[in-house]
C-alpha atoms as a PDB file:
ATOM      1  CA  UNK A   1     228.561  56.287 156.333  1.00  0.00           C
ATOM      2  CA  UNK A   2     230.083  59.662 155.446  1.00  0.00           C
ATOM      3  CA  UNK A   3     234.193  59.961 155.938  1.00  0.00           C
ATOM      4  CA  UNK A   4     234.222  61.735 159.620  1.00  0.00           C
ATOM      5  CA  UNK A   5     232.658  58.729 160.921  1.00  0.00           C
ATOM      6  CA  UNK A   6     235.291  56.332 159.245  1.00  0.00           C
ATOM      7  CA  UNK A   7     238.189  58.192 160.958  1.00  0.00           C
ATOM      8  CA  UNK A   8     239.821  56.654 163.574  1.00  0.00           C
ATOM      9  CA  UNK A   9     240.853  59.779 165.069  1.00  0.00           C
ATOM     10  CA  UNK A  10     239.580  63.233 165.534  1.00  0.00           C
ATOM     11  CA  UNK A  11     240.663  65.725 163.339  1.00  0.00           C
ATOM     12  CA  UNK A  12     241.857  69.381 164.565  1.00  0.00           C
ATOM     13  CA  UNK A  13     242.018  72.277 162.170  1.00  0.00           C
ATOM     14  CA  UNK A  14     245.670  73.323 161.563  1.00  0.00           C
ATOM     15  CA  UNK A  15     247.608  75.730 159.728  1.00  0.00           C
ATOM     16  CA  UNK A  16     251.330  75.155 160.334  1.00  0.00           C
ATOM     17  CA  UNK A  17     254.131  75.674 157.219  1.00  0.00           C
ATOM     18  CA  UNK A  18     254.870  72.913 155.424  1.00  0.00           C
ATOM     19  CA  UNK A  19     256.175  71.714 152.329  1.00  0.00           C
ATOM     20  CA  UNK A  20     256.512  68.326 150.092  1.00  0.00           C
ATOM     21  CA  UNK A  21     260.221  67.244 149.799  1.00  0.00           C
ATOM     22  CA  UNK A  22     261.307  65.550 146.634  1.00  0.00           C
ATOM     23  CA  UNK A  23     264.412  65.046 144.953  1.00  0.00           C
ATOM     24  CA  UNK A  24     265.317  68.246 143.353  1.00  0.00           C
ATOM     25  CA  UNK A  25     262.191  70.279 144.547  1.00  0.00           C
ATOM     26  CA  UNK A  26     260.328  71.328 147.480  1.00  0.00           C
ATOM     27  CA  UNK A  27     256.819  72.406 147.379  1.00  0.00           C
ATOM     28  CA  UNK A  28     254.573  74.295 150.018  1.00  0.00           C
ATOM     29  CA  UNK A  29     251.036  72.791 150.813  1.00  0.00           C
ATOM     30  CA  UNK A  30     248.303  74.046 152.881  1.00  0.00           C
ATOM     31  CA  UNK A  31     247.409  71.822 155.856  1.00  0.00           C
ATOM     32  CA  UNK A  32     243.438  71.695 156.428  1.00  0.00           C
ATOM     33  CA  UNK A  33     243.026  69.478 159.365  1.00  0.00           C
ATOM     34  CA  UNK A  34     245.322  66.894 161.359  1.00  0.00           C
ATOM     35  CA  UNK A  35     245.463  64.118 163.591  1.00  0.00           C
ATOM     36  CA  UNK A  36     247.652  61.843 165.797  1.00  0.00           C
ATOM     37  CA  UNK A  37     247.948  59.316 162.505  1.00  0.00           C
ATOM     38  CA  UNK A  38     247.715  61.926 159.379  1.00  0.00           C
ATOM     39  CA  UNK A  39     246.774  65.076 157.613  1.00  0.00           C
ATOM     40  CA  UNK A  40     244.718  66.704 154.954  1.00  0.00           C
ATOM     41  CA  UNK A  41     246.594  69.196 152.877  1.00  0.00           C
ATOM     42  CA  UNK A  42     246.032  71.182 149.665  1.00  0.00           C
ATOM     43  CA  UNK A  43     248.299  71.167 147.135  1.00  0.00           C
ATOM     44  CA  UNK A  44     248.928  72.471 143.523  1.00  0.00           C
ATOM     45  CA  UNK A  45     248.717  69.339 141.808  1.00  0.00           C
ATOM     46  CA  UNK A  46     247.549  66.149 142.444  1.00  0.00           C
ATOM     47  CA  UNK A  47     249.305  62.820 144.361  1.00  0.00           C
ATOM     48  CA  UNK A  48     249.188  59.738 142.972  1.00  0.00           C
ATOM     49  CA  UNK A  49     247.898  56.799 146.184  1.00  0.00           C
ATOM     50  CA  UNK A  50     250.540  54.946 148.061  1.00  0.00           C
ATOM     51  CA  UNK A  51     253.217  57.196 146.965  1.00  0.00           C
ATOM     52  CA  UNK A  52     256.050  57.628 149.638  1.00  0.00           C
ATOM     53  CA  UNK A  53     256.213  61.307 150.221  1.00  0.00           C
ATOM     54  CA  UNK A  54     258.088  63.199 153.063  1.00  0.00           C
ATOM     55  CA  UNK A  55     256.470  66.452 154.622  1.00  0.00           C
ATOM     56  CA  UNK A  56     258.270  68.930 156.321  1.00  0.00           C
ATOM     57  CA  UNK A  57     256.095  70.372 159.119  1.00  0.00           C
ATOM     58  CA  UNK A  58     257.269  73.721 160.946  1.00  0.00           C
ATOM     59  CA  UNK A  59     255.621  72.883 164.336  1.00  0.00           C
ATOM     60  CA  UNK A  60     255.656  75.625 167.184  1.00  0.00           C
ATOM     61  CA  UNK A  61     258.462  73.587 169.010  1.00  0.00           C
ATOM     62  CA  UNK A  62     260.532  72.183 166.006  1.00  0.00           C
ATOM     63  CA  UNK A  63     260.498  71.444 162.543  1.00  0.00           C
ATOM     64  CA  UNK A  64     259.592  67.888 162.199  1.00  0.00           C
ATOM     65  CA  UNK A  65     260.187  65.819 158.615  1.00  0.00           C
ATOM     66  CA  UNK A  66     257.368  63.178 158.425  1.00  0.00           C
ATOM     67  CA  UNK A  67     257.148  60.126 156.290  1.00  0.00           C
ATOM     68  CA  UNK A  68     253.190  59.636 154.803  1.00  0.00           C
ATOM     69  CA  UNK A  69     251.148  57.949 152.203  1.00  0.00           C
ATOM     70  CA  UNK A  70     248.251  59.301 150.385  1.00  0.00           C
ATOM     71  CA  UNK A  71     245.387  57.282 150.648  1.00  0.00           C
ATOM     72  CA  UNK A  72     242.861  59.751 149.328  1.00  0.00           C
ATOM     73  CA  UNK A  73     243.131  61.978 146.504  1.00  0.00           C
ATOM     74  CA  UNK A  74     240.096  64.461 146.111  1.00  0.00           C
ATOM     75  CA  UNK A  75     240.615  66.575 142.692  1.00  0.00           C
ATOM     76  CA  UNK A  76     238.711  70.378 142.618  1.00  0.00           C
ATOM     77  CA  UNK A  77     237.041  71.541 139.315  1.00  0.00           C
ATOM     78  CA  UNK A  78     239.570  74.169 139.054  1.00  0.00           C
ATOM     79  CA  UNK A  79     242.927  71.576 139.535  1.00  0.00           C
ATOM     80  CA  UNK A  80     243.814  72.086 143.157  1.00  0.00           C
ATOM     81  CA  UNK A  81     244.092  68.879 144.868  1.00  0.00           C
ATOM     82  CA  UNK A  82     243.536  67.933 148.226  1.00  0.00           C
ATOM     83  CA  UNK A  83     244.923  64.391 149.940  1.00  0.00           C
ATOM     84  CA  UNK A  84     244.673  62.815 152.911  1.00  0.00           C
ATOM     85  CA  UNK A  85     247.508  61.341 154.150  1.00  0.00           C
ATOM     86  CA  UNK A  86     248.081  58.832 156.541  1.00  0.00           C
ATOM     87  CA  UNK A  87     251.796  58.957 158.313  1.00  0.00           C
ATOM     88  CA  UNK A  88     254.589  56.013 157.733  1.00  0.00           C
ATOM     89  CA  UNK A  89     257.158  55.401 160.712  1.00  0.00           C
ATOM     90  CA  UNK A  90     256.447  57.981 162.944  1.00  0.00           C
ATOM     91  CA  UNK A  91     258.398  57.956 165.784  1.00  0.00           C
ATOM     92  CA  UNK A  92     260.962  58.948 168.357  1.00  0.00           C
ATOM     93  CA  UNK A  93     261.114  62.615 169.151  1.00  0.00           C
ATOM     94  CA  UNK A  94     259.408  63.663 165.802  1.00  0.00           C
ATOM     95  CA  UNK A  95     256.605  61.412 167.152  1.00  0.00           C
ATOM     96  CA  UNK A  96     256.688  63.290 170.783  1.00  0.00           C
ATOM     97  CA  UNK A  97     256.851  66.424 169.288  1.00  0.00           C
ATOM     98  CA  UNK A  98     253.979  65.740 166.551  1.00  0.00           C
ATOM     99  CA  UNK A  99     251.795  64.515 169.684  1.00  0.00           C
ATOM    100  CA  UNK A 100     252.199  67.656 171.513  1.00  0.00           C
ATOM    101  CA  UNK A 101     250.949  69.466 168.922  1.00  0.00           C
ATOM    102  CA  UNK A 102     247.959  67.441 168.131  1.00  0.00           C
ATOM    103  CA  UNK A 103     247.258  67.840 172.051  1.00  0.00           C
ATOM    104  CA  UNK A 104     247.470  71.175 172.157  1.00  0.00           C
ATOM    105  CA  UNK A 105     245.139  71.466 169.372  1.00  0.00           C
ATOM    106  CA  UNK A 106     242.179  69.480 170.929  1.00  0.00           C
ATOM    107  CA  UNK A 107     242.502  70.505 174.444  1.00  0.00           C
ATOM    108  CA  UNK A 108     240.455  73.882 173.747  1.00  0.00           C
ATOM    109  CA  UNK A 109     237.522  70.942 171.984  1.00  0.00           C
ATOM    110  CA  UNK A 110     237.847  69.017 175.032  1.00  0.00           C
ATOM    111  CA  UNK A 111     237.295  71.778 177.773  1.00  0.00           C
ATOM    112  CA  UNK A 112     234.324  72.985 175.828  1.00  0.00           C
ATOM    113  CA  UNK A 113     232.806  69.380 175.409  1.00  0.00           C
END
């Protein structure tokens, strides 16, 4: 069984800004792909798993700061990493906003379908 068909949800390419906040730095990542309950990003350097890290997403409607855990770390041969992340306490308007998003990324899928 290859990873697409463990996902829960379907995945939508996505590009927005966003950025890794820790204490005393902030570092930009590359979003691949997203869904209603996580992401895929690039970054510069790996993740270690079940970190708490906090991503700061510049959505078309409002900049949302999400809580997430890595839960799969994928290393390249030339050091870039890429992790999936699955999101921690989403909710509330951050949640509403996210969900917009997500929806107006799969509606053009869905029409075509």
């Amino acid at each position: 069984m290859d990873s697409s068909e463990r996902r829960r949800d379907i995945r939508a390419h996505a590009s927005p800004t966003a950025h890794i906040l820790r204490i005393g730095s902030v570092e930009r990542v590359e979003i691949v792909n997203a869904s209603y309950r996580g992401l895929f990003i690039r970054t510069p350097t790996p993740t270690p798993l079940n970190q708490l890290l906090r991503i700061r997403i510049l959505l078309p409607t409002k900049t949302v700061d999400i809580n997430c855990v890595p839960v799969r770390v994928i290393v390249e041969g030339n050091g870039r990493a890429g992790i999936g992340v699955r999101f921690f306490a989403l909710d509330g308007e951050d949640k509403r906003h996210w969900e917009s998003y997500i929806k107006s990324l799969l509606a053009p899928r869905r029409m075509v379908a």
